[in-house]
PDB file of N, CA and C in Angstrom:
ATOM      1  N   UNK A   1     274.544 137.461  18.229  1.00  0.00           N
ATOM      2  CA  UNK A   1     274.214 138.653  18.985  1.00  0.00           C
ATOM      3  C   UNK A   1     273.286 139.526  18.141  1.00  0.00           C
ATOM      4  N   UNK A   2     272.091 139.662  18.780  1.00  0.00           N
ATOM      5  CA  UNK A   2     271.429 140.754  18.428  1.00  0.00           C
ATOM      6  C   UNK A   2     270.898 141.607  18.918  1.00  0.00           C
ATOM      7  N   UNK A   3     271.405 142.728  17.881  1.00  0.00           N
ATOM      8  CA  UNK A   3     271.407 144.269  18.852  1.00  0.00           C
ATOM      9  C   UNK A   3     269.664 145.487  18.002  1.00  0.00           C
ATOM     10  N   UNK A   4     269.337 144.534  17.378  1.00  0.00           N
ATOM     11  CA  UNK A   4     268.331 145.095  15.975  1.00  0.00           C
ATOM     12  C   UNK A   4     267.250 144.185  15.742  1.00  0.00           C
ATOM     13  N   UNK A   5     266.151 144.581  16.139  1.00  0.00           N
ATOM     14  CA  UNK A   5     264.798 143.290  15.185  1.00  0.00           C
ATOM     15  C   UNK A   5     264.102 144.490  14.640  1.00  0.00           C
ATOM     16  N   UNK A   6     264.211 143.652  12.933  1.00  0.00           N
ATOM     17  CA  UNK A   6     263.027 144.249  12.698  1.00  0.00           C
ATOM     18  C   UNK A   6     262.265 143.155  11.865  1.00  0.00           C
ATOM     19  N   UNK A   7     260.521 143.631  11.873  1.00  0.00           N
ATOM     20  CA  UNK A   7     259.856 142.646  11.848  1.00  0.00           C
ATOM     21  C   UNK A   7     258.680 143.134  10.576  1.00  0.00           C
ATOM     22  N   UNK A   8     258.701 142.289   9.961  1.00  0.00           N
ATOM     23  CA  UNK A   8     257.835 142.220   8.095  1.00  0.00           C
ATOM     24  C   UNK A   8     256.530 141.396   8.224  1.00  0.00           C
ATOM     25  N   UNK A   9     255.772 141.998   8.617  1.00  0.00           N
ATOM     26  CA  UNK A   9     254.749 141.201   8.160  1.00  0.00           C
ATOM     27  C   UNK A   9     254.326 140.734   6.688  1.00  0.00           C
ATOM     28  N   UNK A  10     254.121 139.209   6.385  1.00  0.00           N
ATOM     29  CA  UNK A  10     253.664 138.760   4.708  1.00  0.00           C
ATOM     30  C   UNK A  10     252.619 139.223   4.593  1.00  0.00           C
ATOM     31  N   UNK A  11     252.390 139.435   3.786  1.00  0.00           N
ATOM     32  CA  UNK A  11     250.480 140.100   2.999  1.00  0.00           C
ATOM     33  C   UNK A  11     250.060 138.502   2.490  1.00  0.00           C
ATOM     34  N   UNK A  12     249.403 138.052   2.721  1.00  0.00           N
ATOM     35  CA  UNK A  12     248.922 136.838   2.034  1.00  0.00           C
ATOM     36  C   UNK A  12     248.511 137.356   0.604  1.00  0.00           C
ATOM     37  N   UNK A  13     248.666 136.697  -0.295  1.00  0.00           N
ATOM     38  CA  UNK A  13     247.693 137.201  -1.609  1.00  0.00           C
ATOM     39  C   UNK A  13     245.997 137.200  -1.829  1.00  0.00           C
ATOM     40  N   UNK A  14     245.431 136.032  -1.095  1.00  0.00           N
ATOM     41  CA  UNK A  14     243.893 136.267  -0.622  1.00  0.00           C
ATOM     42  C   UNK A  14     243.495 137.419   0.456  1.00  0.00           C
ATOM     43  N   UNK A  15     244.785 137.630   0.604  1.00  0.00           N
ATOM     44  CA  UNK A  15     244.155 138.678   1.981  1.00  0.00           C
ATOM     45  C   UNK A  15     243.938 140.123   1.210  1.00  0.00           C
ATOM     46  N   UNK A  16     244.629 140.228   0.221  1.00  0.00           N
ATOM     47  CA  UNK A  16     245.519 141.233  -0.924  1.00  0.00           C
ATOM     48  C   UNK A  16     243.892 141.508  -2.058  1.00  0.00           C
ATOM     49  N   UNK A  17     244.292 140.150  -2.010  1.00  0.00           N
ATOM     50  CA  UNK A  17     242.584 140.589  -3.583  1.00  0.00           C
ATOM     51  C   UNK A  17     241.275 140.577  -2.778  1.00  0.00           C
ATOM     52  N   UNK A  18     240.839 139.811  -2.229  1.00  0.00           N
ATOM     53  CA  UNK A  18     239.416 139.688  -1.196  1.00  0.00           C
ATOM     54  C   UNK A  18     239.374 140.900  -0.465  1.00  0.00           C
ATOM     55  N   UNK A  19     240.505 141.319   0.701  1.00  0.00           N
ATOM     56  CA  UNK A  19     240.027 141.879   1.597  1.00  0.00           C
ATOM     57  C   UNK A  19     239.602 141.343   2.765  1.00  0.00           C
ATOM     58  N   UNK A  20     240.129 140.185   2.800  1.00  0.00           N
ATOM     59  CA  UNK A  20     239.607 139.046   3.985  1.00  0.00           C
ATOM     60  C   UNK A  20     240.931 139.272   4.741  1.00  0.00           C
ATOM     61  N   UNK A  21     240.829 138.894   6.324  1.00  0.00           N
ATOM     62  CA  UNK A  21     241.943 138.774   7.272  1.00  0.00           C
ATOM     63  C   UNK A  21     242.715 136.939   7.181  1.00  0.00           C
ATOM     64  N   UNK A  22     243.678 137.124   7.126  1.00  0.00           N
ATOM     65  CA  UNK A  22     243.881 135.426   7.154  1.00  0.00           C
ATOM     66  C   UNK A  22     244.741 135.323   8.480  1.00  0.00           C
ATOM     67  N   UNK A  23     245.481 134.265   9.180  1.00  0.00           N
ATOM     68  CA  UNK A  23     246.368 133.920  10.002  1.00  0.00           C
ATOM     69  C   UNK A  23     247.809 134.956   9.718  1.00  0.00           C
ATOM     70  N   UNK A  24     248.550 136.375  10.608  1.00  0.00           N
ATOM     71  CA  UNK A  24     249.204 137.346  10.455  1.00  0.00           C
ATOM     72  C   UNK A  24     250.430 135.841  10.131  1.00  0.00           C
ATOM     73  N   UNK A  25     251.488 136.230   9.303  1.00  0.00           N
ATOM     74  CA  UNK A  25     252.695 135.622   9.368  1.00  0.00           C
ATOM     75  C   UNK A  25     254.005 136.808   9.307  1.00  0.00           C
ATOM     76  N   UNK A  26     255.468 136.672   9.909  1.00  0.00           N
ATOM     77  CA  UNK A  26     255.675 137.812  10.080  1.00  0.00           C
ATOM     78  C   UNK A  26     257.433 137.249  10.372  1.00  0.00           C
ATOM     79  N   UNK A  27     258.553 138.099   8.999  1.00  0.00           N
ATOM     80  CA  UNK A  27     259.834 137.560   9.135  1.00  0.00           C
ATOM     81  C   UNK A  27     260.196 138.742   9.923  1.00  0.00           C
ATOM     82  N   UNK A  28     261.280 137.674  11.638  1.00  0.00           N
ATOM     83  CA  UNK A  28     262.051 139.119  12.118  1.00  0.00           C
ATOM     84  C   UNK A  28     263.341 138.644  11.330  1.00  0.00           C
ATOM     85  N   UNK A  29     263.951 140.024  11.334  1.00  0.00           N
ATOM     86  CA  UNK A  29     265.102 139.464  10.605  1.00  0.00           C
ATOM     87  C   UNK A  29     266.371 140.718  11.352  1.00  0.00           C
ATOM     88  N   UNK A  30     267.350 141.061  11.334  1.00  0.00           N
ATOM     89  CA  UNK A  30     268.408 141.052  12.117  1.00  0.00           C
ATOM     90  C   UNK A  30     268.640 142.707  11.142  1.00  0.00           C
ATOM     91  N   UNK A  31     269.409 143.392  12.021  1.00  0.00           N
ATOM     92  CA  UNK A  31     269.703 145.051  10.858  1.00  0.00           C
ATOM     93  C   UNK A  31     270.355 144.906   9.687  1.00  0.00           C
ATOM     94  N   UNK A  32     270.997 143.496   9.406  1.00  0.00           N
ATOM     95  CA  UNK A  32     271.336 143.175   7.946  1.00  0.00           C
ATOM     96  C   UNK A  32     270.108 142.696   7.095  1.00  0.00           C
ATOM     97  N   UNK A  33     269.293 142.520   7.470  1.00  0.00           N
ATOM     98  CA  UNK A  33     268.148 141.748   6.374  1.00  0.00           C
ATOM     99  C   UNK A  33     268.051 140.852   6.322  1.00  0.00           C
ATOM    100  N   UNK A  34     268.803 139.995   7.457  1.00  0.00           N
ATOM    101  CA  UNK A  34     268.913 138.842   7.131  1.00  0.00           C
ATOM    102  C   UNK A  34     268.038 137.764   8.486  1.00  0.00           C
ATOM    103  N   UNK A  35     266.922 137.110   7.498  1.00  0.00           N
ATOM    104  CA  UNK A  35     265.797 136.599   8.173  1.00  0.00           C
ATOM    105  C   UNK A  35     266.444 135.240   9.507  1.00  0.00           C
ATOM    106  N   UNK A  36     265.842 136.013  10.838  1.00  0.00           N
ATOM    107  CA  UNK A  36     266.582 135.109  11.848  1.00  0.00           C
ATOM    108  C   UNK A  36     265.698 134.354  12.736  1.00  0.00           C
ATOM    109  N   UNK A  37     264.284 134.916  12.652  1.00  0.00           N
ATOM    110  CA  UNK A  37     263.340 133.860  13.219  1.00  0.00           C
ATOM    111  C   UNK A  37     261.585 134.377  12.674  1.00  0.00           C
ATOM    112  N   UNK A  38     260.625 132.967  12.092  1.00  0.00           N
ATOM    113  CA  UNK A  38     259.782 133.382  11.511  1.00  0.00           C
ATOM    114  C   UNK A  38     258.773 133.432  13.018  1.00  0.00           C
ATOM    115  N   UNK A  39     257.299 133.884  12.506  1.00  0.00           N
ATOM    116  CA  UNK A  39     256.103 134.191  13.577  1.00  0.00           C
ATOM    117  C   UNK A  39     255.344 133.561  12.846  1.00  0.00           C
ATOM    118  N   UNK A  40     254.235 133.203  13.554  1.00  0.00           N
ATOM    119  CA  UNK A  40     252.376 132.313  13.201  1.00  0.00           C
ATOM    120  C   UNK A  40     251.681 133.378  14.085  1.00  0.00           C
ATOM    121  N   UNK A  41     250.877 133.673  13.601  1.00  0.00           N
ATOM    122  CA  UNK A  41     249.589 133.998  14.846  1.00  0.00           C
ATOM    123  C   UNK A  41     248.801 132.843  13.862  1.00  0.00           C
ATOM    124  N   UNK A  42     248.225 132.253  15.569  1.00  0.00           N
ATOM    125  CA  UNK A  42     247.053 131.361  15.171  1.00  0.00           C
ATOM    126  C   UNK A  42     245.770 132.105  15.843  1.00  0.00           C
ATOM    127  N   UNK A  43     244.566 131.991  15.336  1.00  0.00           N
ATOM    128  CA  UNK A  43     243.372 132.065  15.941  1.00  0.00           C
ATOM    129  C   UNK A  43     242.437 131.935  15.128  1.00  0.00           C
ATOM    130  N   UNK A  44     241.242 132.074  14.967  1.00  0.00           N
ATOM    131  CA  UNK A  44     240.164 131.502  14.715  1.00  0.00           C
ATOM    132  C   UNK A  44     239.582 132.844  13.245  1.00  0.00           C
ATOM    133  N   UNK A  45     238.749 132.843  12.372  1.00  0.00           N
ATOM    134  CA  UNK A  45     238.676 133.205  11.443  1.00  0.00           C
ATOM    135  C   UNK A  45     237.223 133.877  12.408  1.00  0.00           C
ATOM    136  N   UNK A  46     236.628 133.560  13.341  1.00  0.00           N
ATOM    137  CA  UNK A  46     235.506 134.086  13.956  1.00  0.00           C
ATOM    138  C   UNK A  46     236.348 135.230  15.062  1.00  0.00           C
ATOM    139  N   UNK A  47     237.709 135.250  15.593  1.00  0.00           N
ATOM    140  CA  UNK A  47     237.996 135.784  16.411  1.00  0.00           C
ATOM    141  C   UNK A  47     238.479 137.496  15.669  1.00  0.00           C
ATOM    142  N   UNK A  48     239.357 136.742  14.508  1.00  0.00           N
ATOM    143  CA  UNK A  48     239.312 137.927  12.959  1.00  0.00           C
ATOM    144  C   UNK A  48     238.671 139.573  12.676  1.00  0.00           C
ATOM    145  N   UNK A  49     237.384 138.214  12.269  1.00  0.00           N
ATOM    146  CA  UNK A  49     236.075 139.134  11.664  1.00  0.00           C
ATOM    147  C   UNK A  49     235.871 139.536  13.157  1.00  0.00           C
ATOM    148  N   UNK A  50     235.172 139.575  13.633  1.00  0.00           N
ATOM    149  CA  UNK A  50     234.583 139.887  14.906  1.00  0.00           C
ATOM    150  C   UNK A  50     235.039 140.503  16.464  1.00  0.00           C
ATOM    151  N   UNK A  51     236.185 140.129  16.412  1.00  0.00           N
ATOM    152  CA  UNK A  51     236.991 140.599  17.695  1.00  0.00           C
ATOM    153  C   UNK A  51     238.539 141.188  17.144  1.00  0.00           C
ATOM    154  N   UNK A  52     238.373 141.932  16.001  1.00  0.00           N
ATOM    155  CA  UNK A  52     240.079 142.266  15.835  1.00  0.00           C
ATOM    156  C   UNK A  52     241.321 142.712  16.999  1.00  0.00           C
ATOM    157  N   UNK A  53     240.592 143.989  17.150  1.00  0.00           N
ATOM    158  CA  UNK A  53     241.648 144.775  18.468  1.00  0.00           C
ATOM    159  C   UNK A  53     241.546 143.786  19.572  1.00  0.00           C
ATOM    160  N   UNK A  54     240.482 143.243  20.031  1.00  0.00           N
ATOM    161  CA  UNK A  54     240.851 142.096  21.477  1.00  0.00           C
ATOM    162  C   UNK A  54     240.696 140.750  20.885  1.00  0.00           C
ATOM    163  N   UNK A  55     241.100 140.860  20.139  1.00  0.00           N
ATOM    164  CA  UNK A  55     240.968 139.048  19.754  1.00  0.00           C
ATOM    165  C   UNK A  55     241.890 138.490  20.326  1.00  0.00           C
ATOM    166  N   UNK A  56     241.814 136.925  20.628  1.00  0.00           N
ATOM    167  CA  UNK A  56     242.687 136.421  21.240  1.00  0.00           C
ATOM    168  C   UNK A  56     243.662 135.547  20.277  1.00  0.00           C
ATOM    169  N   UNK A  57     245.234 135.521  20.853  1.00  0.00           N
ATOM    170  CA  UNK A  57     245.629 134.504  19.720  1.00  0.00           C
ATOM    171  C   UNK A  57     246.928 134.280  20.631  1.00  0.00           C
ATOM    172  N   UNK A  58     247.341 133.421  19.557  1.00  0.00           N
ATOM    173  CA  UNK A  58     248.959 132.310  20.078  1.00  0.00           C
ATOM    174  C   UNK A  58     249.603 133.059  18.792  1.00  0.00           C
ATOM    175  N   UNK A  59     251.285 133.535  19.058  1.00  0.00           N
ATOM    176  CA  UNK A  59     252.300 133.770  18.393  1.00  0.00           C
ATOM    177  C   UNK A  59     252.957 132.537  19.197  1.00  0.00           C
ATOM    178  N   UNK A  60     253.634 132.020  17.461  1.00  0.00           N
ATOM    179  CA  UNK A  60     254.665 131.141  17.881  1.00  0.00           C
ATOM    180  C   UNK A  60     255.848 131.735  17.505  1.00  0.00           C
ATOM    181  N   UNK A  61     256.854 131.672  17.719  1.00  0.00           N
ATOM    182  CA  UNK A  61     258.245 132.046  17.032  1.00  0.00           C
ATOM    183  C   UNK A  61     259.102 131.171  17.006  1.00  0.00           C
ATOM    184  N   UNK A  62     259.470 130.817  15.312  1.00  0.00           N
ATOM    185  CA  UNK A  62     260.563 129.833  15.346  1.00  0.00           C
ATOM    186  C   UNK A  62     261.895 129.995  14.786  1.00  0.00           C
ATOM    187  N   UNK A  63     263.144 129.753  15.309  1.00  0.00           N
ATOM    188  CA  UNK A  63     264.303 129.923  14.424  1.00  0.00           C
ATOM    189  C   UNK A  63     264.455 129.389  13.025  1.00  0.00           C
ATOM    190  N   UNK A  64     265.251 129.809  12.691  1.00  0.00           N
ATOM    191  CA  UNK A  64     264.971 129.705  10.854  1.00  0.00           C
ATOM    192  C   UNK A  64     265.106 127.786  10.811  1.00  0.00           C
ATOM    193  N   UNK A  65     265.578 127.079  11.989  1.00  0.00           N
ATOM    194  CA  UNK A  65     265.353 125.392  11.909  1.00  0.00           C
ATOM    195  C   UNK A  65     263.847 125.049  12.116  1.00  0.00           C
ATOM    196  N   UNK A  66     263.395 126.232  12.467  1.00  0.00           N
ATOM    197  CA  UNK A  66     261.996 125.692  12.689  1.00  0.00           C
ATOM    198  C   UNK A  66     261.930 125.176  13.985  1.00  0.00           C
ATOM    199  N   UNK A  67     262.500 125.359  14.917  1.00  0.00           N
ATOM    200  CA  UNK A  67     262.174 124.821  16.270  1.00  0.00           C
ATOM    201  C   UNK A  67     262.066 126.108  16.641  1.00  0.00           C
ATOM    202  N   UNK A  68     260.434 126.176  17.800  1.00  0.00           N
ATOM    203  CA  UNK A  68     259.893 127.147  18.313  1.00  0.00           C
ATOM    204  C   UNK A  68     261.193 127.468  19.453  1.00  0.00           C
ATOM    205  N   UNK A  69     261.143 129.233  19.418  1.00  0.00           N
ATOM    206  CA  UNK A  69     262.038 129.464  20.900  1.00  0.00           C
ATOM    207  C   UNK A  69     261.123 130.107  21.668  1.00  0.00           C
ATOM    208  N   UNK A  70     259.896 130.524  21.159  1.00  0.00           N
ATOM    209  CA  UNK A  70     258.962 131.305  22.048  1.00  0.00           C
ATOM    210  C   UNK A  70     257.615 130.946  21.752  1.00  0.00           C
ATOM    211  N   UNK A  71     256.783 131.432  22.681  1.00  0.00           N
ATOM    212  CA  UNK A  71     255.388 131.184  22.680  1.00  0.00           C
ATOM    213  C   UNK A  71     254.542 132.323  23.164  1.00  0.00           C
ATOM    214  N   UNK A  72     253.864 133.441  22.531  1.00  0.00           N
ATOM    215  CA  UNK A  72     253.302 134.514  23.056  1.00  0.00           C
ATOM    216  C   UNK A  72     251.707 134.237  22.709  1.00  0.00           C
ATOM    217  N   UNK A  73     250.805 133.951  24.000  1.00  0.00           N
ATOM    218  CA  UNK A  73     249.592 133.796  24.363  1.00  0.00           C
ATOM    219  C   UNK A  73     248.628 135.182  24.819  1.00  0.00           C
ATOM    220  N   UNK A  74     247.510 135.629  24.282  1.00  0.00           N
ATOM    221  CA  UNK A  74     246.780 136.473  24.500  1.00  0.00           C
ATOM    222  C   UNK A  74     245.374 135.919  24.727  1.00  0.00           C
ATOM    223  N   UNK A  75     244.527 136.006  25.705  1.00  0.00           N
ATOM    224  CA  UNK A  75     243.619 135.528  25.977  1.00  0.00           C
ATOM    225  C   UNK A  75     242.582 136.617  25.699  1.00  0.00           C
ATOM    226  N   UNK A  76     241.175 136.077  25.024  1.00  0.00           N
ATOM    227  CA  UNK A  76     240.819 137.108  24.777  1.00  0.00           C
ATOM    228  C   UNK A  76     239.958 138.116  26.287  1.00  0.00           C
ATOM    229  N   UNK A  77     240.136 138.982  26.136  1.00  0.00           N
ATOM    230  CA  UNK A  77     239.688 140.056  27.214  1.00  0.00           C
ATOM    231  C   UNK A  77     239.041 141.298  26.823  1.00  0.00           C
ATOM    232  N   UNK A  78     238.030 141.428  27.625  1.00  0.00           N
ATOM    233  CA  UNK A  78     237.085 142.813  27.388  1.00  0.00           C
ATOM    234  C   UNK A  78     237.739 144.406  27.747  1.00  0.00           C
ATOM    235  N   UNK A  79     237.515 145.293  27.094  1.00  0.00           N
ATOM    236  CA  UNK A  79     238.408 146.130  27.044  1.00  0.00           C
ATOM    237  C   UNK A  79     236.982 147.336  27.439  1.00  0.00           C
ATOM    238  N   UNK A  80     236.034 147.667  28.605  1.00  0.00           N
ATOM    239  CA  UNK A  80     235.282 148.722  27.868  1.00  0.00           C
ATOM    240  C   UNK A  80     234.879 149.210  29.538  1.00  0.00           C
ATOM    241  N   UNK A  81     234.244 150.183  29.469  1.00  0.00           N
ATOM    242  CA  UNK A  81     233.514 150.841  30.852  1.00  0.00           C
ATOM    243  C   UNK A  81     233.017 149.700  32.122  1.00  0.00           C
ATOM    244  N   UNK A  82     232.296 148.799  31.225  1.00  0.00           N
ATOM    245  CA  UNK A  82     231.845 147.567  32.058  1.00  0.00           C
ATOM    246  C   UNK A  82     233.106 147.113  32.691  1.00  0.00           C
ATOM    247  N   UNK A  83     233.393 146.775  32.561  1.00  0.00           N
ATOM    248  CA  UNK A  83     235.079 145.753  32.687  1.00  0.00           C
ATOM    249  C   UNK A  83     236.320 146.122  33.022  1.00  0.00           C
ATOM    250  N   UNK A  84     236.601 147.526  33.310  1.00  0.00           N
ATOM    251  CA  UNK A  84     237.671 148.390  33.304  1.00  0.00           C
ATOM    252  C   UNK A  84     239.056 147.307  33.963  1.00  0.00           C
ATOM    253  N   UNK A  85     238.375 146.231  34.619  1.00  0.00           N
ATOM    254  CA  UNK A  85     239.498 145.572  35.449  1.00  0.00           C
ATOM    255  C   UNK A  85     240.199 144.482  34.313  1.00  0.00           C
ATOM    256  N   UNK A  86     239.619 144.023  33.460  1.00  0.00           N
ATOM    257  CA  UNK A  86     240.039 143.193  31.962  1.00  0.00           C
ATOM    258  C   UNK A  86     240.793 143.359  30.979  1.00  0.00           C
ATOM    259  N   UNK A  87     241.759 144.360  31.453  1.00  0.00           N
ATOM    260  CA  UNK A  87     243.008 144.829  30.158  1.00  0.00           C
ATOM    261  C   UNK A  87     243.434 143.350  29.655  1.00  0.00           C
ATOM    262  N   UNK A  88     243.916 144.043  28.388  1.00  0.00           N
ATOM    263  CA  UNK A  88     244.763 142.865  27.648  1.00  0.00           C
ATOM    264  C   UNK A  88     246.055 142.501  28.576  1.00  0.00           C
ATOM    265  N   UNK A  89     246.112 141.563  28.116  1.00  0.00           N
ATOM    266  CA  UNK A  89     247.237 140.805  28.798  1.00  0.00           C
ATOM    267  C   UNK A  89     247.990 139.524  27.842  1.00  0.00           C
ATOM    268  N   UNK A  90     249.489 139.912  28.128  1.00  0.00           N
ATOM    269  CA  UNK A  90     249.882 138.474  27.219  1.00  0.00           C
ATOM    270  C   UNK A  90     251.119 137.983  28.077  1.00  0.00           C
TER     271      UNK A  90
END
């Protein structure tokens, strides 16, 4: 039973000295501290640099066995005057 997530994003260490964006990784873990399912964002190193706030990407989430229980998809979408009908969506 869980009544608490909270969620840690890792700092990569290249991300740390460079200043470069890498793939987000991210422990939720339970109001004891105690780590109960990890995250991936996948996407593209062009979507990164170039499209941060609307970039598109896949969160996976897996229990600490490593079998995925979720799958959160964001497609990328235009966010501006032109487009007003193109909100994000996941």
């Amino acid at each position: 039973q869980l009544d608490q997530l909270i969620i840690h994003q890792q700092v990569e260490l290249l991300e740390a000295i460079l200043g470069t964006e890498t793939s987000s990784k991210y422990e939720i873990k339970n109001h004891l501290g105690q780590r109960v399912y990890f995250a991936v964002e996948e996407n593209g190193c062009f979507d990164r640099r170039l499209c941060s706030p609307i970039r598109s990407f896949t969160i996976r989430i897996a229990d600490n066995a490593g079998r995925e229980v979720i799958r959160v998809i964001r497609p990328l979408r235009c966010n501006s005057c032109c487009f007003p009908c193109f909100l994000q969506e996941v």
